[in-house]
N, C-alpha and C. Protein backbone atom coordinates (compact mmCIF):
# COMPACT_ATOMS: atom_id res chain seq x y z
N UNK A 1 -34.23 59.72 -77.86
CA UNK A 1 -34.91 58.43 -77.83
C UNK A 1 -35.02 57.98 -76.38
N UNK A 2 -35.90 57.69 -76.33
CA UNK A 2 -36.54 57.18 -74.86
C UNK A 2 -35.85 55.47 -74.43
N UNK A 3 -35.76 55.71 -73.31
CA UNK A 3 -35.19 54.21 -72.43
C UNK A 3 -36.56 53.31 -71.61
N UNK A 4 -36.72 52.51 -71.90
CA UNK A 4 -37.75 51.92 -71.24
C UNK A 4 -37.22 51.22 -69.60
N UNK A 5 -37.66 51.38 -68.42
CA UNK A 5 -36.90 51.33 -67.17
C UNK A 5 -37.98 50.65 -66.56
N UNK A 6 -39.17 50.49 -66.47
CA UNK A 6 -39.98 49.71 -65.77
C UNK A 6 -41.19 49.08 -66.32
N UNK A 7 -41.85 48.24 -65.73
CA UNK A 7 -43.05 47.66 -66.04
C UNK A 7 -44.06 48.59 -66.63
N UNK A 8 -44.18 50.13 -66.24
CA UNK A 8 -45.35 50.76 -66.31
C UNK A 8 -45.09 51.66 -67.89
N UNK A 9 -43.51 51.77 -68.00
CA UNK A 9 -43.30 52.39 -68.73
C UNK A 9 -43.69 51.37 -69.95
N UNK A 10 -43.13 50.39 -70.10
CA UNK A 10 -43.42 48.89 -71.16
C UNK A 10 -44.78 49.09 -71.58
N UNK A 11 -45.54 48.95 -70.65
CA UNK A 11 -46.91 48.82 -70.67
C UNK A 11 -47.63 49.81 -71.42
N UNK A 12 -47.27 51.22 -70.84
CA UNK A 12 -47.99 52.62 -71.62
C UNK A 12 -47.46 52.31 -73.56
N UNK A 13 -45.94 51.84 -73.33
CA UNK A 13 -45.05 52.06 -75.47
C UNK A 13 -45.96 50.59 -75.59
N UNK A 14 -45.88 49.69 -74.90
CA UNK A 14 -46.87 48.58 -75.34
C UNK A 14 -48.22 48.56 -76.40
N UNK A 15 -49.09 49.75 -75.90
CA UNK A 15 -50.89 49.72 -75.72
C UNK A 15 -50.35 50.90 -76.70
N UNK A 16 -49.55 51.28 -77.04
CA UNK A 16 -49.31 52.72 -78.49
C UNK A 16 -50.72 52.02 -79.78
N UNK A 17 -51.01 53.25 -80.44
CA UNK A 17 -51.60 52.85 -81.40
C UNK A 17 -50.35 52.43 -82.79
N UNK A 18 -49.70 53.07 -82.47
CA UNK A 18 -48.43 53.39 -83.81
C UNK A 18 -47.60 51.55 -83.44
N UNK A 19 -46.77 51.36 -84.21
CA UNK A 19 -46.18 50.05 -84.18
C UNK A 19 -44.31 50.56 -83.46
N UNK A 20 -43.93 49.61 -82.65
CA UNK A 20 -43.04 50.00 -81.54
C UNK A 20 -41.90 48.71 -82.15
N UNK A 21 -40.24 49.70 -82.38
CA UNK A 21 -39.33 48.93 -82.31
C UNK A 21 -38.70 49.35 -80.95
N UNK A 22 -38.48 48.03 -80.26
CA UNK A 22 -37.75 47.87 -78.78
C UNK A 22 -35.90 47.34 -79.75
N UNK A 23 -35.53 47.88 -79.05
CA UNK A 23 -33.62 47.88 -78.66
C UNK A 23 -33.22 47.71 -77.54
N UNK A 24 -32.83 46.13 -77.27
CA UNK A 24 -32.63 45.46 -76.42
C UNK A 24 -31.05 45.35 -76.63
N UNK A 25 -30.08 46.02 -75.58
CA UNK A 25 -28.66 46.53 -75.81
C UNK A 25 -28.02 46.97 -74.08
N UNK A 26 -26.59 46.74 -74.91
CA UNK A 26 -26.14 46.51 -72.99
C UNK A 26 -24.90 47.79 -73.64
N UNK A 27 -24.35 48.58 -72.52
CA UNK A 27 -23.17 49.68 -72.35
C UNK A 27 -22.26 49.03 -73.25
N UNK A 28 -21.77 47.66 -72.84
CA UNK A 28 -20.34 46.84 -73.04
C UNK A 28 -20.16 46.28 -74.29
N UNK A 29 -21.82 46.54 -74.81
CA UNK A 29 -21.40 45.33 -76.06
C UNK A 29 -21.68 46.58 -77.38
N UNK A 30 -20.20 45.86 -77.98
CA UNK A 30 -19.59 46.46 -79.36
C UNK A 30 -20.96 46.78 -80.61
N UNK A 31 -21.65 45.51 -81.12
CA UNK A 31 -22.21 45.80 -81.92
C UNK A 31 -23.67 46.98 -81.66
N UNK A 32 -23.96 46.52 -80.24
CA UNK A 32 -25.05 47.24 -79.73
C UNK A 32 -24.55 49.06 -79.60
N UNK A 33 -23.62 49.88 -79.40
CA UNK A 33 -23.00 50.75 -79.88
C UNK A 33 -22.70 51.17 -81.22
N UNK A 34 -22.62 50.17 -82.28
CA UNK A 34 -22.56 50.60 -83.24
C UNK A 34 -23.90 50.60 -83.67
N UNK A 35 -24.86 49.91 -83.55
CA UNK A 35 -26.65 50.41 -83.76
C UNK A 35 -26.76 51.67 -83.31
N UNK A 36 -26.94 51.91 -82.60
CA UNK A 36 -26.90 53.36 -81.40
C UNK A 36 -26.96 54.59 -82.60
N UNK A 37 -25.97 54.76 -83.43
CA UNK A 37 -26.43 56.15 -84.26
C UNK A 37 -27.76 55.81 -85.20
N UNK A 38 -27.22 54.81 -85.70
CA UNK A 38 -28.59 54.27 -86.78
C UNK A 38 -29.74 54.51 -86.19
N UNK A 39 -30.28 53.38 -85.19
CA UNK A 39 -31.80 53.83 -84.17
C UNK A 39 -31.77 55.22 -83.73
N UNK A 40 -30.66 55.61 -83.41
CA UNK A 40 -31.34 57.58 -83.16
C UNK A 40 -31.94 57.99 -84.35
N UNK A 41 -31.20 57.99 -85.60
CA UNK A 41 -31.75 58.86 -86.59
C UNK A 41 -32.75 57.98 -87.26
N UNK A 42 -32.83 56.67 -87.13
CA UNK A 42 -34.15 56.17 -87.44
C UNK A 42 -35.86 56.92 -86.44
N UNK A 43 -35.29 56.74 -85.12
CA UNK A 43 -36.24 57.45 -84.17
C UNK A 43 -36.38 58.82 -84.33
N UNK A 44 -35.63 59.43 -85.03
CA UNK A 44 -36.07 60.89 -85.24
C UNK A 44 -36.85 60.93 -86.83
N UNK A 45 -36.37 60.22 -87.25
CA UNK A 45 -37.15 59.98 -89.06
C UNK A 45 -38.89 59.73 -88.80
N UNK A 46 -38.71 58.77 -88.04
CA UNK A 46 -39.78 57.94 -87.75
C UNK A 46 -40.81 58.41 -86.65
N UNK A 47 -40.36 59.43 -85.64
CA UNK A 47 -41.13 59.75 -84.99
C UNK A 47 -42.31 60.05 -84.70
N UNK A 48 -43.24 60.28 -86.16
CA UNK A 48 -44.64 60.28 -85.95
C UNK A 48 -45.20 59.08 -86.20
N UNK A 49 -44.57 57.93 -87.07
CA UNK A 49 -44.85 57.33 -87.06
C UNK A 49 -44.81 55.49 -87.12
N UNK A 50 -43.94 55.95 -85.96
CA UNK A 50 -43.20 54.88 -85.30
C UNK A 50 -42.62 54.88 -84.28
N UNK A 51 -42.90 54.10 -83.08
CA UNK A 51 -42.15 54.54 -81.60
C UNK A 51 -41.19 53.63 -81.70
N UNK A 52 -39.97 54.42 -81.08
CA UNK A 52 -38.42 53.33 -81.50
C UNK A 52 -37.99 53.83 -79.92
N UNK A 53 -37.91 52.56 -78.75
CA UNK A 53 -37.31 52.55 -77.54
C UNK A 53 -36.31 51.95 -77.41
N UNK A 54 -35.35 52.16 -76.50
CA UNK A 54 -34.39 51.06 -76.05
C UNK A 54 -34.63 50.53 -74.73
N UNK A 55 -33.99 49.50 -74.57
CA UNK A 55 -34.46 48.76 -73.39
C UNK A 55 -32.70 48.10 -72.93
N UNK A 56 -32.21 48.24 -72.07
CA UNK A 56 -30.79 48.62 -71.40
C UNK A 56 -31.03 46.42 -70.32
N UNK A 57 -30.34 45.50 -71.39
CA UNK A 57 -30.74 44.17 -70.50
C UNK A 57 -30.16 43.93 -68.95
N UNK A 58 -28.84 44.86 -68.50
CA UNK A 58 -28.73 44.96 -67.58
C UNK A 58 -29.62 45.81 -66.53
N UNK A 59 -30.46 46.99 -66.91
CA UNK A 59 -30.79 47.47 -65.87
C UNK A 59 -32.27 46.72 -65.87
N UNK A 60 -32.96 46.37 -66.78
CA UNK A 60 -34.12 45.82 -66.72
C UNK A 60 -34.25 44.20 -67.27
N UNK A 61 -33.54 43.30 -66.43
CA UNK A 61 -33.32 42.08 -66.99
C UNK A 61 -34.76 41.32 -66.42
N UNK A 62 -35.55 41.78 -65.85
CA UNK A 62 -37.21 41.10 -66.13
C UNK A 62 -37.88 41.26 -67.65
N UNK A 63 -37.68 41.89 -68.52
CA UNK A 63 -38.22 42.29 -69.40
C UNK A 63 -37.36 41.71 -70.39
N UNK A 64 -36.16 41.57 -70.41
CA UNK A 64 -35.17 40.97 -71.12
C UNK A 64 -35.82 39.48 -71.16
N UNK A 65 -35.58 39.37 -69.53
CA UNK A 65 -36.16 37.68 -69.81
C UNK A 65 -37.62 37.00 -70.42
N UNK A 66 -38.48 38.09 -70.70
CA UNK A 66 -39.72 38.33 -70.73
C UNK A 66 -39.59 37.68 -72.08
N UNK A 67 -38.99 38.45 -73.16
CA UNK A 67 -38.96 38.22 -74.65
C UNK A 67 -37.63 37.85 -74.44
N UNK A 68 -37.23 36.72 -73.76
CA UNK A 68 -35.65 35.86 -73.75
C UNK A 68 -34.87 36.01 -74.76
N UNK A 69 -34.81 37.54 -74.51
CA UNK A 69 -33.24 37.77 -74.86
C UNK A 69 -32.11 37.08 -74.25
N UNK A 70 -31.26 36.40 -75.60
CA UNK A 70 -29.85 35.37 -75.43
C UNK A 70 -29.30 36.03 -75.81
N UNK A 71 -29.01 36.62 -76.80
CA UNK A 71 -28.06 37.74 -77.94
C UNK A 71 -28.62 38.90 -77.92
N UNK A 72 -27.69 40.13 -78.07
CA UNK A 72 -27.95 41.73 -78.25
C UNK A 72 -26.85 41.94 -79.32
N UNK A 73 -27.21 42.97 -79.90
CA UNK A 73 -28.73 43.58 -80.31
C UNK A 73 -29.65 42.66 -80.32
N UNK A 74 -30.64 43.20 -79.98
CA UNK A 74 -32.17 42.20 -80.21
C UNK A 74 -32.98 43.19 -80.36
N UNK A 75 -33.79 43.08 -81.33
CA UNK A 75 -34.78 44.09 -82.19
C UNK A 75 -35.71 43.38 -81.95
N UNK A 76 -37.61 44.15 -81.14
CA UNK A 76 -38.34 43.25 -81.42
C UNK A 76 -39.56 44.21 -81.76
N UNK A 77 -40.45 44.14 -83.14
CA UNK A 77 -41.30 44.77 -83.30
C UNK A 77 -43.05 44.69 -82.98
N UNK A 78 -43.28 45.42 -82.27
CA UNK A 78 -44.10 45.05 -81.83
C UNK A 78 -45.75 46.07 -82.26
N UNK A 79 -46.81 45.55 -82.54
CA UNK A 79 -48.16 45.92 -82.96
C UNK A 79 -49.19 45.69 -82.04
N UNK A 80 -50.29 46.37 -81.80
CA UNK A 80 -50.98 45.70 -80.66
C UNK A 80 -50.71 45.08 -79.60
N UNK A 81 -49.66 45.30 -79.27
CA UNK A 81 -49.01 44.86 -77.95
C UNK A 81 -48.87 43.58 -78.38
N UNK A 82 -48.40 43.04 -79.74
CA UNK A 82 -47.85 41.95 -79.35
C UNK A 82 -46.66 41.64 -80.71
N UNK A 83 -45.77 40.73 -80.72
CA UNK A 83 -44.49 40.76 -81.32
C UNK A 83 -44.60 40.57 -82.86
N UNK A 84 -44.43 41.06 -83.82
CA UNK A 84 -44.07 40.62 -85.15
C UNK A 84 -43.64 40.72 -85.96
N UNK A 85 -42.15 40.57 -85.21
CA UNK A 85 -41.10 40.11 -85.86
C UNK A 85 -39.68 40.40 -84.56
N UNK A 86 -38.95 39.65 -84.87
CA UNK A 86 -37.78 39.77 -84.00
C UNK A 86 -36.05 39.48 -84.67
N UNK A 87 -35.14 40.08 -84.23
CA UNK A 87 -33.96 40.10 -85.29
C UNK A 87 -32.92 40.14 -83.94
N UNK A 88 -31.88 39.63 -84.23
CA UNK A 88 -30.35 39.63 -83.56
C UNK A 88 -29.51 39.33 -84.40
N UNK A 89 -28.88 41.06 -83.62
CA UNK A 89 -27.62 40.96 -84.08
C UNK A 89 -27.52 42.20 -84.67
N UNK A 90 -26.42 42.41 -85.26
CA UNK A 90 -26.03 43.81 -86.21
C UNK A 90 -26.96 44.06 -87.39
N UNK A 91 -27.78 45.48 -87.56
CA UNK A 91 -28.53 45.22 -89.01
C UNK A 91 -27.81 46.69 -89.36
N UNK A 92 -28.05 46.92 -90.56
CA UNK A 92 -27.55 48.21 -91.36
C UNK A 92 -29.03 49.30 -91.33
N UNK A 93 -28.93 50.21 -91.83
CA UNK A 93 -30.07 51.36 -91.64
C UNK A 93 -30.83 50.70 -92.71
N UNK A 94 -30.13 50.60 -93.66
CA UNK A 94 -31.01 50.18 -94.54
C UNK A 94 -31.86 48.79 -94.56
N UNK A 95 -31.54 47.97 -94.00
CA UNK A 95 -32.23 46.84 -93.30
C UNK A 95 -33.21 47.41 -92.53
N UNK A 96 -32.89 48.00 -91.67
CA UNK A 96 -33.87 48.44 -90.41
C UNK A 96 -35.12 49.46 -90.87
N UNK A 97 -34.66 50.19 -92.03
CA UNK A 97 -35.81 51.07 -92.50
C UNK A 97 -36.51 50.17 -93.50
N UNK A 98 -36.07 48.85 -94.08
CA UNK A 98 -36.85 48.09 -94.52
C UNK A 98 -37.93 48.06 -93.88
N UNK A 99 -37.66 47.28 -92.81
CA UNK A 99 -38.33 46.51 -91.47
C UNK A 99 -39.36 47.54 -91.14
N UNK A 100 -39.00 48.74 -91.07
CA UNK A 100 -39.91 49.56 -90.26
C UNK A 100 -41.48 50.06 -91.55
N UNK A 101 -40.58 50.59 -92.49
CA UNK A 101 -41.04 50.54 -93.95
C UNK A 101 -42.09 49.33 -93.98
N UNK A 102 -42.06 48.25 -94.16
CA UNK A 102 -42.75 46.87 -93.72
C UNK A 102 -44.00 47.09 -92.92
N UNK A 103 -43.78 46.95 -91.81
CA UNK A 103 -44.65 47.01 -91.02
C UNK A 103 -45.56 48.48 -90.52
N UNK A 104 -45.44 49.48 -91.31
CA UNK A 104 -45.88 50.99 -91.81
C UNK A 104 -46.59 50.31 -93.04
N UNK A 105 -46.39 49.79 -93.51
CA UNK A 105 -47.62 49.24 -94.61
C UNK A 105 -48.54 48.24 -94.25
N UNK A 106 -48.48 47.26 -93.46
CA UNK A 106 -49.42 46.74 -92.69
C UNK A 106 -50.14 47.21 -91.78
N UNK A 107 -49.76 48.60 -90.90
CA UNK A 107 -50.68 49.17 -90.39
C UNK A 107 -52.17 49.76 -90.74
């Protein structure tokens, strides 16, 4: 699973045709580690059709502040380059493949 690190990179998973979950998560924090296996094997399930990034709020805290992230985990799904829907905090796989499930039918 891919790390999102700059503006250009945002921009290219942004303009995707497919619908994009961002993982907004720091080294230190507990619950954001325990997501970590779930979003891998969601991002490998999902891979054709669904881009699943993480986004690291310490190394890229412009982008953090962008979609003001306060709390991590922070899940934000995004379509057409723009947000719909957003979640914090701990979710289970099965929550999260809801979510993704969801918005794979609105596409």
């Amino acid at each position: 699973m891919k790390q999102i690190k700059n503006f250009e990179e945002f921009e290219a998973v942004k303009n995707q045709s497919k619908p994009v979950l961002l993982d907004f998560y720091a080294d230190w924090c507990g619950p954001c580690q325990g997501l970590l296996p779930i979003i891998e094997k969601l991002a490998d399930k999902y891979e054709d059709e669904f881009l699943i990034q993480k986004v690291n709020v310490d190394q890229f805290r412009e982008l953090s502040a962008q979609f003001q992230v306060r709390s991590i985990p922070a899940l934000f799904v995004l379509k057409d380059g723009e947000v719909k829907e957003s979640l914090v905090g701990f979710k289970s796989e099965g929550q999260l493949e809801e979510i993704i499930q969801n918005h794979l039918e609105v596409a």
